[in-house]
C-alpha atoms as a PDB file:
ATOM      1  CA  UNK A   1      61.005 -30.308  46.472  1.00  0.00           C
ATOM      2  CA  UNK A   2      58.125 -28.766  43.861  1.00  0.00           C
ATOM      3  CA  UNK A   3      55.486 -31.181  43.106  1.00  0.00           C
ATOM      4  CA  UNK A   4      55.628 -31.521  39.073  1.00  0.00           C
ATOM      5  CA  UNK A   5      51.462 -30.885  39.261  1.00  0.00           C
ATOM      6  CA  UNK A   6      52.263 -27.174  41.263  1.00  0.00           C
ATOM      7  CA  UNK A   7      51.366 -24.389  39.389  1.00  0.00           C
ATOM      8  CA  UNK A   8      54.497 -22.871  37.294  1.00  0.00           C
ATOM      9  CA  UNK A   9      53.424 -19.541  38.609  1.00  0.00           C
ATOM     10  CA  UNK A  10      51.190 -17.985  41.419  1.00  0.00           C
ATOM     11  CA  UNK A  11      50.256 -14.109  42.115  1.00  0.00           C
ATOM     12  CA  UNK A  12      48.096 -13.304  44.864  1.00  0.00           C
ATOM     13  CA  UNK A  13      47.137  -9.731  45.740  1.00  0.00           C
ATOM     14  CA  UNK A  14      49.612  -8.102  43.876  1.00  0.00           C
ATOM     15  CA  UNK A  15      49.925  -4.466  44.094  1.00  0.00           C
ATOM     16  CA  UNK A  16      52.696  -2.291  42.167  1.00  0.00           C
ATOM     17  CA  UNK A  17      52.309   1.688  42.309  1.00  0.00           C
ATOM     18  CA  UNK A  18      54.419   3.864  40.180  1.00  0.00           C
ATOM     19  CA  UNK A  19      55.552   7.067  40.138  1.00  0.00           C
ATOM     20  CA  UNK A  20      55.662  10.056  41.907  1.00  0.00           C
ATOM     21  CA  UNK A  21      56.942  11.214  38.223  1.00  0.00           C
ATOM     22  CA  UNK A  22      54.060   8.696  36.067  1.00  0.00           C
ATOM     23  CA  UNK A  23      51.039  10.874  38.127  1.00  0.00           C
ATOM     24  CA  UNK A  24      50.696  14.509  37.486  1.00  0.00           C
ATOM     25  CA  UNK A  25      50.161  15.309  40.990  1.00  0.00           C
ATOM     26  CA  UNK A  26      53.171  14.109  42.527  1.00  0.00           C
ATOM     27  CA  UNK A  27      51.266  11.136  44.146  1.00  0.00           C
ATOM     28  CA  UNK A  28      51.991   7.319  43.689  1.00  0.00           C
ATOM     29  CA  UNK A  29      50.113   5.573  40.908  1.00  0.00           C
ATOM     30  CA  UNK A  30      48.648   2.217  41.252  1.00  0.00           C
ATOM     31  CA  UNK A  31      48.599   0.147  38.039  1.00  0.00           C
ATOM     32  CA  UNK A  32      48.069  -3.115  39.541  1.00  0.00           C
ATOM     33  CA  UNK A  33      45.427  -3.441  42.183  1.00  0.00           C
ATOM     34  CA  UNK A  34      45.269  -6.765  44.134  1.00  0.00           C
ATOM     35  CA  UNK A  35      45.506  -8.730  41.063  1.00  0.00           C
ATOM     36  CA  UNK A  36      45.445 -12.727  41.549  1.00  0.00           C
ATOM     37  CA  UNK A  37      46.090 -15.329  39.001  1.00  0.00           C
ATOM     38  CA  UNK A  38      47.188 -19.241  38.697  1.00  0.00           C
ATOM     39  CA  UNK A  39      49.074 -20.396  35.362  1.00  0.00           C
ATOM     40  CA  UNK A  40      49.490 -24.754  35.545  1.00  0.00           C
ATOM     41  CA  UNK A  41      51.895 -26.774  33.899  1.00  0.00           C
ATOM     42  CA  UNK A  42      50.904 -28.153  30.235  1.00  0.00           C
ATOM     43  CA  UNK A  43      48.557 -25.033  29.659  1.00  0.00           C
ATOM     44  CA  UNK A  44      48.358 -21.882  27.860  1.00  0.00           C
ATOM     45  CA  UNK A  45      47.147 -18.844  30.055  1.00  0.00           C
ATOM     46  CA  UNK A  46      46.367 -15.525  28.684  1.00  0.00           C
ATOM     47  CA  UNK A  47      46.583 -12.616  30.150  1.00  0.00           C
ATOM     48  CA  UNK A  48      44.043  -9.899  28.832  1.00  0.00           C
ATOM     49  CA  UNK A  49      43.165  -6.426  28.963  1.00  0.00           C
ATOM     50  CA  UNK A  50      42.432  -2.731  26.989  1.00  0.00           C
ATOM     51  CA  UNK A  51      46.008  -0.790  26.762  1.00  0.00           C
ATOM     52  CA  UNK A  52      46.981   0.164  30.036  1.00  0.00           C
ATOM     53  CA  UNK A  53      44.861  -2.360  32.524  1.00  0.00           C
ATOM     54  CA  UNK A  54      47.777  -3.374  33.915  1.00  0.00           C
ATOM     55  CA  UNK A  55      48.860  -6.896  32.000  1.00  0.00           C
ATOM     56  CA  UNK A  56      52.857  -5.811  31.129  1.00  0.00           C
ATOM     57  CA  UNK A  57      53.102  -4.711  34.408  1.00  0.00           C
ATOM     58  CA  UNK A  58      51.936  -7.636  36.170  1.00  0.00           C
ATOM     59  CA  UNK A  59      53.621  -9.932  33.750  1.00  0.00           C
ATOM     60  CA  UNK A  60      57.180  -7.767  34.199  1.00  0.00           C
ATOM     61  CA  UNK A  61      56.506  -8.184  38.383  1.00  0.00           C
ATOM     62  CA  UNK A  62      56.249 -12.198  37.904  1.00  0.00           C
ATOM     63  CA  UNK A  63      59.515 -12.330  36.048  1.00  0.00           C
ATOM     64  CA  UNK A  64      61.131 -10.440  38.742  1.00  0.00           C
ATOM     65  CA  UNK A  65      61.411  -7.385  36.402  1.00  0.00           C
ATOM     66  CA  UNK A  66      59.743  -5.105  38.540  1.00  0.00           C
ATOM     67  CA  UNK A  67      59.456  -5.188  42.323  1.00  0.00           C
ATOM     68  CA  UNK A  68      56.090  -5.453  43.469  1.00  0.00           C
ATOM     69  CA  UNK A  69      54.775  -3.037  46.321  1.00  0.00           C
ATOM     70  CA  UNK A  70      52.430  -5.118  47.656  1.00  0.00           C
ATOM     71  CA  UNK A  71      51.224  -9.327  47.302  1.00  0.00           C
ATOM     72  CA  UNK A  72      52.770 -12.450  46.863  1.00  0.00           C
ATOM     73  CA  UNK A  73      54.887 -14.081  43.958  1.00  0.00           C
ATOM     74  CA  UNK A  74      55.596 -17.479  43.186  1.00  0.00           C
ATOM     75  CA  UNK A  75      57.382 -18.134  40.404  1.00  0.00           C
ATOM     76  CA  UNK A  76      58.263 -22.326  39.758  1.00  0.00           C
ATOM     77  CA  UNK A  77      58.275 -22.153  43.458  1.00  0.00           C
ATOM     78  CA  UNK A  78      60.334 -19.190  44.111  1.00  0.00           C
ATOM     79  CA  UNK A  79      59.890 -15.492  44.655  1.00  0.00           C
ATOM     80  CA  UNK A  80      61.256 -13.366  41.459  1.00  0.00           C
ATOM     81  CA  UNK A  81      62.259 -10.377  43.967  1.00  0.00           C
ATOM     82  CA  UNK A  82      64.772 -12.493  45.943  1.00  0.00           C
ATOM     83  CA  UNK A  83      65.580 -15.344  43.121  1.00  0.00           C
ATOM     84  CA  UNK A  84      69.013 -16.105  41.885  1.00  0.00           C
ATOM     85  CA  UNK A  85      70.257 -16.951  38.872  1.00  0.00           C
ATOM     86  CA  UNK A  86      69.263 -20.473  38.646  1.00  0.00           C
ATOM     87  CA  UNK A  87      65.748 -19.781  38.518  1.00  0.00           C
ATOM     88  CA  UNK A  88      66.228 -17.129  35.609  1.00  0.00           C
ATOM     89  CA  UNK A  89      67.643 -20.315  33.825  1.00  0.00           C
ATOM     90  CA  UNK A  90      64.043 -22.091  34.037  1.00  0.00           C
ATOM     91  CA  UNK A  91      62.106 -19.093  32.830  1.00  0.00           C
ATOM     92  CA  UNK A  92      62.236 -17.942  29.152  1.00  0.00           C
ATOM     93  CA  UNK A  93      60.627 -14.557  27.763  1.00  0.00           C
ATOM     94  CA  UNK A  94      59.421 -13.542  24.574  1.00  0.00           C
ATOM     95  CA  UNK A  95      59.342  -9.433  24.450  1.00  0.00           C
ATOM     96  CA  UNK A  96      57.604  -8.158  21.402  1.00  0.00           C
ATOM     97  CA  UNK A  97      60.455  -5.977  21.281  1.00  0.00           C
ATOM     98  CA  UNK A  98      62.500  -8.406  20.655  1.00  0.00           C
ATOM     99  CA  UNK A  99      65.529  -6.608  22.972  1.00  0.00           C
ATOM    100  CA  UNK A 100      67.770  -8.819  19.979  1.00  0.00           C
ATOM    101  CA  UNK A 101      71.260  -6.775  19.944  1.00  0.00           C
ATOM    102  CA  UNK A 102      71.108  -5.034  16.080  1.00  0.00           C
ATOM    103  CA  UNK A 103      74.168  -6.175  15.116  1.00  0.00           C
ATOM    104  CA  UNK A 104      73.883 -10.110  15.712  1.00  0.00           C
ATOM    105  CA  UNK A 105      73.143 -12.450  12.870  1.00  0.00           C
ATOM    106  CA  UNK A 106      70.654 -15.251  14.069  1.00  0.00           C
ATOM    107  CA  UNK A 107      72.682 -18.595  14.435  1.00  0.00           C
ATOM    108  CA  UNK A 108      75.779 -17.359  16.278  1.00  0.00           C
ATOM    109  CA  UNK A 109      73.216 -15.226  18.446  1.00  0.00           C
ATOM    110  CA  UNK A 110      71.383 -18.218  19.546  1.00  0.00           C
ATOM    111  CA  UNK A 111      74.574 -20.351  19.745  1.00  0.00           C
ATOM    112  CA  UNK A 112      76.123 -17.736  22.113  1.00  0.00           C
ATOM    113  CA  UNK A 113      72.315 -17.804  24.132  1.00  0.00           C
ATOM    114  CA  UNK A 114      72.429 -21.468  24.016  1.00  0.00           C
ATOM    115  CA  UNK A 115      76.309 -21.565  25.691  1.00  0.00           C
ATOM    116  CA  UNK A 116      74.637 -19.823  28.686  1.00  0.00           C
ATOM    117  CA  UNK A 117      72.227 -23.360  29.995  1.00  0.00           C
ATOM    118  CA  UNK A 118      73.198 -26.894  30.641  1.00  0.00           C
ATOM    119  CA  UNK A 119      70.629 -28.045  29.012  1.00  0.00           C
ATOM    120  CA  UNK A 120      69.875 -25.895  25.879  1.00  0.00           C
ATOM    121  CA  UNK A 121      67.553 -26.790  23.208  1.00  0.00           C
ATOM    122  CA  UNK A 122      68.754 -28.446  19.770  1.00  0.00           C
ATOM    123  CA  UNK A 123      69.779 -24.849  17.543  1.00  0.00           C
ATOM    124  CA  UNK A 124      69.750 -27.082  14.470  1.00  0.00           C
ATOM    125  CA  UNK A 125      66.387 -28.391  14.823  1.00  0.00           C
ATOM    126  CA  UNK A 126      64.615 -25.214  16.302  1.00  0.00           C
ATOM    127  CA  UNK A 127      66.210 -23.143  13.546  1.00  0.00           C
ATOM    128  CA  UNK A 128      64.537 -25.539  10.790  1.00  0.00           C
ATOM    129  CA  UNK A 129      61.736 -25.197  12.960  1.00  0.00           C
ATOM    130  CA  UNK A 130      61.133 -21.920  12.746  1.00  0.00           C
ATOM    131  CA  UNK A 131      62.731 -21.111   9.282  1.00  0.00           C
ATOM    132  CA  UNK A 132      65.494 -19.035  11.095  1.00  0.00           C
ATOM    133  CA  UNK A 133      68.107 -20.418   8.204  1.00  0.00           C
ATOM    134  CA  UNK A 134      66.308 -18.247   5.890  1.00  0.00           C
ATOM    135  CA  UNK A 135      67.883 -15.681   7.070  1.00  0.00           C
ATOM    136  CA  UNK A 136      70.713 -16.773   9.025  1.00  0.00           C
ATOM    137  CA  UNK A 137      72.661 -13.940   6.923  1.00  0.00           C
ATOM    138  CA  UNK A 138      70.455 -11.441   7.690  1.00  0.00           C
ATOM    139  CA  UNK A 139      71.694  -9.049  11.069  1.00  0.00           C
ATOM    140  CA  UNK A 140      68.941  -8.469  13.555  1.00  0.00           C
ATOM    141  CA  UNK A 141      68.186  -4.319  12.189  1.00  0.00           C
ATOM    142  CA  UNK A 142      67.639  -5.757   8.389  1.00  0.00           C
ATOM    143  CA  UNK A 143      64.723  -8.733   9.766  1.00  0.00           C
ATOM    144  CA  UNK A 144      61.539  -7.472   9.054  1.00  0.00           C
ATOM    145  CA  UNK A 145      59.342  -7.836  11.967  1.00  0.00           C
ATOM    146  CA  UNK A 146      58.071 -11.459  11.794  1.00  0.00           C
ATOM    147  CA  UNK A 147      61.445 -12.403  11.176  1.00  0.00           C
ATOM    148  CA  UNK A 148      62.278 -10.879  14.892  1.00  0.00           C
ATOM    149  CA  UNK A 149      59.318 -12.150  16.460  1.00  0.00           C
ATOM    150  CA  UNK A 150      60.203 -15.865  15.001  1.00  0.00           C
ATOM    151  CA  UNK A 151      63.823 -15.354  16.406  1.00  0.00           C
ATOM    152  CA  UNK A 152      62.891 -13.955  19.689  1.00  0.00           C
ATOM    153  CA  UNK A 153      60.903 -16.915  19.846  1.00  0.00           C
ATOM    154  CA  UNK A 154      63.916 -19.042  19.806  1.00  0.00           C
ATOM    155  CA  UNK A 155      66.034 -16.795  21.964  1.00  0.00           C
ATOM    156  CA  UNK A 156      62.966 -17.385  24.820  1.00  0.00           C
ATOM    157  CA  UNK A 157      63.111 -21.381  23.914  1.00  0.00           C
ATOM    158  CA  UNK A 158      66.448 -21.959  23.160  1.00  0.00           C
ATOM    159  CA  UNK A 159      67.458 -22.730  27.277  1.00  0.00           C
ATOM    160  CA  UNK A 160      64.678 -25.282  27.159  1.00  0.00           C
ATOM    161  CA  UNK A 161      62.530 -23.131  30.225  1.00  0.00           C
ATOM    162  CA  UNK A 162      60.004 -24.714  31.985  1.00  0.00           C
ATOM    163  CA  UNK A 163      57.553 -21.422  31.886  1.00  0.00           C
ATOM    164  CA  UNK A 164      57.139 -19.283  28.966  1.00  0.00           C
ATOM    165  CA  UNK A 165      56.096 -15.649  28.929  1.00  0.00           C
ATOM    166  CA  UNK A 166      55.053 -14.538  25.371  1.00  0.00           C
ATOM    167  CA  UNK A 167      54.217 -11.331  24.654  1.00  0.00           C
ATOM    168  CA  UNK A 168      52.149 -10.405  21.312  1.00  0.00           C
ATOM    169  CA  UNK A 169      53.751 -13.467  20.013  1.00  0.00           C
ATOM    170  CA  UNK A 170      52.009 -13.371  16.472  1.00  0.00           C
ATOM    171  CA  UNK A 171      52.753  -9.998  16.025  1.00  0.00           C
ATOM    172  CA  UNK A 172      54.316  -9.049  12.357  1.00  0.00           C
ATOM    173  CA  UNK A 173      53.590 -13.103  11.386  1.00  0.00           C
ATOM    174  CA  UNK A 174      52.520 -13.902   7.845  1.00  0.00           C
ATOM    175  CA  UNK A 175      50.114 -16.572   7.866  1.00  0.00           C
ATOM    176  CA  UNK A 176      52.664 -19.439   7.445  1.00  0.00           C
ATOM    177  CA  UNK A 177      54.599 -18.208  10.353  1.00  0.00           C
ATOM    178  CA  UNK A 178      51.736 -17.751  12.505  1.00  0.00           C
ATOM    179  CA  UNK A 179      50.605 -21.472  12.114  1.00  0.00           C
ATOM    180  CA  UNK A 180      54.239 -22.612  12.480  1.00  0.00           C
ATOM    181  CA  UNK A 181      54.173 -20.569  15.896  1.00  0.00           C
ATOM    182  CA  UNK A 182      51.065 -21.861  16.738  1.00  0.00           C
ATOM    183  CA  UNK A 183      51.617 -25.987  16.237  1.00  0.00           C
ATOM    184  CA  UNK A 184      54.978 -25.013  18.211  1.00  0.00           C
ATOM    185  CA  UNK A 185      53.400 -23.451  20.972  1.00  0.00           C
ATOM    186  CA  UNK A 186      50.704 -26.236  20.941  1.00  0.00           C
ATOM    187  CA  UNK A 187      53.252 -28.968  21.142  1.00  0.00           C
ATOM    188  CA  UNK A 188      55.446 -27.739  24.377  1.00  0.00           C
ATOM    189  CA  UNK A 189      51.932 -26.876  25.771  1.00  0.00           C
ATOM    190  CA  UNK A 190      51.198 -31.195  25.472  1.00  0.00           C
ATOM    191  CA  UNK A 191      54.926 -31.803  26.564  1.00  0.00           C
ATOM    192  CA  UNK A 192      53.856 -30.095  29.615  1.00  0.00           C
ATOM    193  CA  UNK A 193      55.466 -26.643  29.878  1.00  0.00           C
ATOM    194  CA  UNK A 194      53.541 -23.836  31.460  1.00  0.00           C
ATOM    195  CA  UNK A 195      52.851 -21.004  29.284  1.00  0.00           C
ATOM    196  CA  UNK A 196      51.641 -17.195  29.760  1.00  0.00           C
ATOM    197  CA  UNK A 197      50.879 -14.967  26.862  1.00  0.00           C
ATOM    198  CA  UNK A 198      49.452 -11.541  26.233  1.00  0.00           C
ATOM    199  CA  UNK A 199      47.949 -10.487  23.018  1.00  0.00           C
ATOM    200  CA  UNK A 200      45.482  -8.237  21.463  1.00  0.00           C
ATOM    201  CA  UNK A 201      44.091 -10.234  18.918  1.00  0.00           C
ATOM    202  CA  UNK A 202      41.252 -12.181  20.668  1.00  0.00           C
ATOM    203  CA  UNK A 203      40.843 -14.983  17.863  1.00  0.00           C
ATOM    204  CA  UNK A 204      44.701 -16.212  19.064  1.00  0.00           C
ATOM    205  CA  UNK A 205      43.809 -16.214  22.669  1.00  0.00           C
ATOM    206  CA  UNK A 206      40.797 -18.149  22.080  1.00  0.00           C
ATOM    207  CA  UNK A 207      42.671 -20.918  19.832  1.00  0.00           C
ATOM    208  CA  UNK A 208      45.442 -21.112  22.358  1.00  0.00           C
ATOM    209  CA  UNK A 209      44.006 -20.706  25.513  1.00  0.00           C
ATOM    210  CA  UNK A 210      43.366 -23.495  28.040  1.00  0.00           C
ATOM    211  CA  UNK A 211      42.254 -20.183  30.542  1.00  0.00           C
ATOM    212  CA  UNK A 212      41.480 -16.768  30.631  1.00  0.00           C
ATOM    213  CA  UNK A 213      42.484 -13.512  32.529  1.00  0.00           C
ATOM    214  CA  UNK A 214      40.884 -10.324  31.880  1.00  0.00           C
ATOM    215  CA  UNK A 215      41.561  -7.204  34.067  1.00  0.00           C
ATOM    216  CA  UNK A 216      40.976  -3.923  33.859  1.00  0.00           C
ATOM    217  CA  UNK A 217      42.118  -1.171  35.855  1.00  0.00           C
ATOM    218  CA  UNK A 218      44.637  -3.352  37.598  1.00  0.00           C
ATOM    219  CA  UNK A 219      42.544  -6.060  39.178  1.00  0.00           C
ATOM    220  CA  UNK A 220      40.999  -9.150  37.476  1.00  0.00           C
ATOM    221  CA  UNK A 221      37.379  -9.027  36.025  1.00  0.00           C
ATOM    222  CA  UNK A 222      36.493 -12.284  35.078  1.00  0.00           C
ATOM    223  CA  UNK A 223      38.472 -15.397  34.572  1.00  0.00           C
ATOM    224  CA  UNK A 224      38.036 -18.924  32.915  1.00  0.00           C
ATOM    225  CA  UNK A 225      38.038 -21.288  30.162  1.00  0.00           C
ATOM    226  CA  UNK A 226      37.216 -20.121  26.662  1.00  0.00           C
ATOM    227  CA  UNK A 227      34.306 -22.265  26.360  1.00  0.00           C
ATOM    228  CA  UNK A 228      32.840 -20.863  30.299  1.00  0.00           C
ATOM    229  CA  UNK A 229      33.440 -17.490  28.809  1.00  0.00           C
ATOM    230  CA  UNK A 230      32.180 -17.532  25.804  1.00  0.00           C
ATOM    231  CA  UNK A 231      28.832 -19.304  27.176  1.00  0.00           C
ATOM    232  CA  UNK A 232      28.116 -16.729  30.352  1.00  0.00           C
ATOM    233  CA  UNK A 233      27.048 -12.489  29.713  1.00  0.00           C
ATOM    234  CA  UNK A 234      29.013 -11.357  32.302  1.00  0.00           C
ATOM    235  CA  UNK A 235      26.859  -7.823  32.153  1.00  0.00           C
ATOM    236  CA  UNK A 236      23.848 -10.217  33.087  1.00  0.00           C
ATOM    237  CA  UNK A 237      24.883 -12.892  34.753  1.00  0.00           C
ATOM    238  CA  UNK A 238      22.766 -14.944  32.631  1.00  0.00           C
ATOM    239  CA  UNK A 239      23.768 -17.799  30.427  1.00  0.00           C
ATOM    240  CA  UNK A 240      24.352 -17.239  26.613  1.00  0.00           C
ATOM    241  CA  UNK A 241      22.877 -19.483  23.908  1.00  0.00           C
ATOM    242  CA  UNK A 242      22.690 -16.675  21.092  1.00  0.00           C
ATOM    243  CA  UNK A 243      24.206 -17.033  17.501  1.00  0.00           C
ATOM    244  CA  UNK A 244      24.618 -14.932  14.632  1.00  0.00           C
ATOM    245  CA  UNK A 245      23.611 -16.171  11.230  1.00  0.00           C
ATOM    246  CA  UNK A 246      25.466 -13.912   8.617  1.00  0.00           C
ATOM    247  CA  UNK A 247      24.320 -13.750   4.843  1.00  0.00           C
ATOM    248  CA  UNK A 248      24.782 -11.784   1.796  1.00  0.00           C
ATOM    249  CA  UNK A 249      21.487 -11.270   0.155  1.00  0.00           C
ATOM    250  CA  UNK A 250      19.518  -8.278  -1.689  1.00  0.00           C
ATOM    251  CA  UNK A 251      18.877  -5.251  -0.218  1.00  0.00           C
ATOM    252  CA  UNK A 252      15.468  -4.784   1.009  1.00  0.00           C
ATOM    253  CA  UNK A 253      14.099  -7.462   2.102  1.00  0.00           C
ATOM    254  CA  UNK A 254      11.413  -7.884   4.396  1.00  0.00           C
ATOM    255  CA  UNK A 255      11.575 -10.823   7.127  1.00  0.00           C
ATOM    256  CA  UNK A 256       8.754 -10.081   8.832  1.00  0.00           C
ATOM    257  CA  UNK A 257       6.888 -13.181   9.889  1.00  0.00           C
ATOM    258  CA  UNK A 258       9.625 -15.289   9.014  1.00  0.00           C
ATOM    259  CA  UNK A 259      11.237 -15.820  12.002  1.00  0.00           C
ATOM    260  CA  UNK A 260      10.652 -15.643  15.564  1.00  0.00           C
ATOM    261  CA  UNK A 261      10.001 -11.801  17.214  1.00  0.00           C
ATOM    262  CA  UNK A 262      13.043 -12.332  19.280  1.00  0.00           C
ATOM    263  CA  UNK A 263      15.484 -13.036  16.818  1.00  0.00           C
ATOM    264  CA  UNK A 264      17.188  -9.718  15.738  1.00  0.00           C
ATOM    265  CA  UNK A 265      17.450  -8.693  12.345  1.00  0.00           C
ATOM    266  CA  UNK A 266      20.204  -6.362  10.856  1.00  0.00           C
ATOM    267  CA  UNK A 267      20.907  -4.775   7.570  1.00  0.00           C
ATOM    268  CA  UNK A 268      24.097  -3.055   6.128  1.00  0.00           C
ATOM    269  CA  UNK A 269      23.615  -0.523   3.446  1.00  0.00           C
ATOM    270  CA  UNK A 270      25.794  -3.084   0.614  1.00  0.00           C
ATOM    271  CA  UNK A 271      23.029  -5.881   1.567  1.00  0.00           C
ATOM    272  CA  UNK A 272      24.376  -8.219   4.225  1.00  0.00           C
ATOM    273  CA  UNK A 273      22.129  -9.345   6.728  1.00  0.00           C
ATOM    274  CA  UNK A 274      22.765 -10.677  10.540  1.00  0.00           C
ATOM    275  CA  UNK A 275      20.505 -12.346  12.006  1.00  0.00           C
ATOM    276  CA  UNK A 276      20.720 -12.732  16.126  1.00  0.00           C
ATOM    277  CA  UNK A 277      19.333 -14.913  18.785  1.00  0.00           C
ATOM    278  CA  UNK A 278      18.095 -18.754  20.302  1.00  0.00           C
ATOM    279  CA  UNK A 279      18.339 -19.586  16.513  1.00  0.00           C
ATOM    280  CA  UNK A 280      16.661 -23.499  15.940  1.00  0.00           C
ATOM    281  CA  UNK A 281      17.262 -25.422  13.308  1.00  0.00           C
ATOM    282  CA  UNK A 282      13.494 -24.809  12.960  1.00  0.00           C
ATOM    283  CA  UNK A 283      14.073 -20.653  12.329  1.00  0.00           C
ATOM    284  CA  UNK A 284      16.980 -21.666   9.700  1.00  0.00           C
ATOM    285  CA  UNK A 285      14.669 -24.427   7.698  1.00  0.00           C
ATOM    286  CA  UNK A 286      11.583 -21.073   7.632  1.00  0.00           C
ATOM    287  CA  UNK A 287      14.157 -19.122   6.481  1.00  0.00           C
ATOM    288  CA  UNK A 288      15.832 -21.338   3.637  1.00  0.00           C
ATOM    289  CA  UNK A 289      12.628 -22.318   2.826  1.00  0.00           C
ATOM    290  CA  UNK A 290      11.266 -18.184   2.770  1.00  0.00           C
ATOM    291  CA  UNK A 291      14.610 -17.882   0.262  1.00  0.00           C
ATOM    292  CA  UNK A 292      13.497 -21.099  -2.315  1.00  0.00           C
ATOM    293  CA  UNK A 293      10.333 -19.377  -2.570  1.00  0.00           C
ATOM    294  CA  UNK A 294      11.013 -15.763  -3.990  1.00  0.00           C
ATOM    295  CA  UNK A 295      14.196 -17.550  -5.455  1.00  0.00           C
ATOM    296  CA  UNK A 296      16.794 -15.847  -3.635  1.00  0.00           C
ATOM    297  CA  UNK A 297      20.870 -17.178  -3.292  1.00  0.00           C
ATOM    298  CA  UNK A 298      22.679 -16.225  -0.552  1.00  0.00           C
ATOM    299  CA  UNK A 299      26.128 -14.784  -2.087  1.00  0.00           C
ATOM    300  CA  UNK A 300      27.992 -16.092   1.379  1.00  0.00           C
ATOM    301  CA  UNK A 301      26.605 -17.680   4.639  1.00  0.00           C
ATOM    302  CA  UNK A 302      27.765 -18.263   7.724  1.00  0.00           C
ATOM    303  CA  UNK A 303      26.786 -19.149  11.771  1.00  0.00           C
ATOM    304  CA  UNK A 304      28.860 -17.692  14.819  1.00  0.00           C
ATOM    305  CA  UNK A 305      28.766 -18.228  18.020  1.00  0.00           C
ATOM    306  CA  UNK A 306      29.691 -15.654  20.360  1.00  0.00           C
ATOM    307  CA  UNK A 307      33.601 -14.889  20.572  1.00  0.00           C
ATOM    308  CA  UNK A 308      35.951 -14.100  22.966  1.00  0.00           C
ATOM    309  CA  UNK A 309      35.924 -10.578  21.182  1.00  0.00           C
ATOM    310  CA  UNK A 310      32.727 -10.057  21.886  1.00  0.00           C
ATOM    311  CA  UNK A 311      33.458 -11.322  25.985  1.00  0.00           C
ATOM    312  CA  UNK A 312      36.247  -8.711  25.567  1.00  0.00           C
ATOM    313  CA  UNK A 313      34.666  -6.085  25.073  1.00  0.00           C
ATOM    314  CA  UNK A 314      31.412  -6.793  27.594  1.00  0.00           C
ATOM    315  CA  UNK A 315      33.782  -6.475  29.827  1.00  0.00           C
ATOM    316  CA  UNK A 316      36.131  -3.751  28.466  1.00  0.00           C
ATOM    317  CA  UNK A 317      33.931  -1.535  27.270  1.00  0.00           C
ATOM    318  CA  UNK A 318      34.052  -0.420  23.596  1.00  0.00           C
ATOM    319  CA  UNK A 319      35.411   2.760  23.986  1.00  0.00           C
ATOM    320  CA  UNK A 320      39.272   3.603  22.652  1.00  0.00           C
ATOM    321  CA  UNK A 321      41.392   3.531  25.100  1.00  0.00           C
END
């Protein structure tokens, strides 16, 4: 019997190769290379990487999707590959697609969905939820893309899984949606199911994370929490303590002697400064006080700390991909 603390889902040296017909030479490809990861119950794991590291792919292998070439699976305790239908049952998916037949209006949809589980969620009170019965009239091909994304988000819930695979799930959200999506996927996080998302927009993973995957090339790179990424340059090895003071200000200005010779100072030709480094309250109070002086009003102000954007990209390089 699975302990209720086991992980929801466990990959260890995976390995899937493609092809011959994906490789111009005729040759097998290999998009995944030894790739390991751990996603627990009652936390949100993310999955990141450029376009084309290898995240779908991996993410399509754990669902039993794709047959792997090479590694181990464990998916709530079972292997995907040789899996029957009860475990599909416990595992609900989010495509960004949607894969939503065109034709289907939203309520019966989810009503027929829900007919497939023993133990389905409440329709009524996810469609509310979600403000589905906005357009409950609507067939899938007229939603507009948030719309989708917000009903393939029920479709993925409505059998009340135990794991949840989410791919770009703010995708196409206003900003109402998005923070309805957000407290939702907060709350079944606390009620302890185990969630795995992808995304490209770094500010969502580092709200929702609870840990981090980023791979490139098919194998992992560095993994943690937000908070270990964000405070260790994985270029350097070295811990991070840097922030970036950001003001509006007029153009031309001089700092020199103002603050410290290892802070780095920035100008944009419209006349917003960044200032970078081991900033002390002592560098902020020379420079407010440096401003009070020669009368001077920031327009706009604000401190950052490093992101996970910034982590991304370290890593990633900064190149298009």
């Amino acid at each position: 019997m699975r302990s209720p603390d086991s992980p929801v889902l466990t990959i260890d040296g995976l390995i899937k190769d493609v092809g011959p017909l994906a490789s111009l030479d005729g040759k097998m490809l290999r998009v995944v290379s030894g790739l390991s990861m751990v996603a627990e119950r009652g936390q949100v794991t993310a999955l990141l990487g450029a376009n084309g590291a290898g995240k779908t792919t991996t993410l399509e292998c754990a669902q039993g999707l794709q047959k792997r070439t090479g590694g181990s699976i464990s998916l709530l305790g079972e292997d995907p590959d040789t899996a029957g239908a009860q475990l599909r049952s416990r595992v609900g998916v989010m495509l960004q697609d949607g894969g939503l037949p065109p034709s289907a209006r939203p309520i019966p949809l989810l009503r027929h969905i829900a007919g497939m589980y023993q133990n389905p969620m409440d329709i009524d009170a996810l469609v509310q939820r979600l403000g589905i019965d906005q357009f409950s009239r609507t067939t899938v091909r007229r939603l507009s893309g948030g719309q989708k994304q917000r009903l393939a988000l029920a479709a993925a819930l409505v059998g009340n899984p135990e794991i949840l695979f989410l791919d770009e799930p703010s995708a196409g959200l206003d900003p109402q949606s998005r923070q309805t999506v957000f407290d939702l996927i907060a709350e079944l996080r606390d009620a302890g199911m185990g969630i795995i998302l992808t995304t490209h927009l770094m500010d969502d993973a580092e709200r929702l994370a609870d840990y981090v995957y980023i791979i490139d090339g098919g194998h992992n790179v560095v993994e943690g929490t937000v908070a270990g990424l964000l405070q260790h340059d994985h270029t350097t090895d070295a811990t991070v303590t840097d922030r970036t003071l950001f003001f509006d200000a007029p153009p031309g200005l001089d700092f020199t002697g103002v603050l410290g010779g290892a802070l780095r100072v920035s100008e944009s030709r419209s006349g917003s400064y960044s200032v970078t480094g081991e900033l002390t309250p002592e560098d902020l109070a020379a420079l407010t006080a440096w401003w009070a002086e020669r009368n001077i009003m920031p327009a706009s102000l604000r401190l950052e700390a490093r992101s996970l954007e910034d982590v991304f990209l370290d890593i990633s390089g900064r190149d298009v991909r």
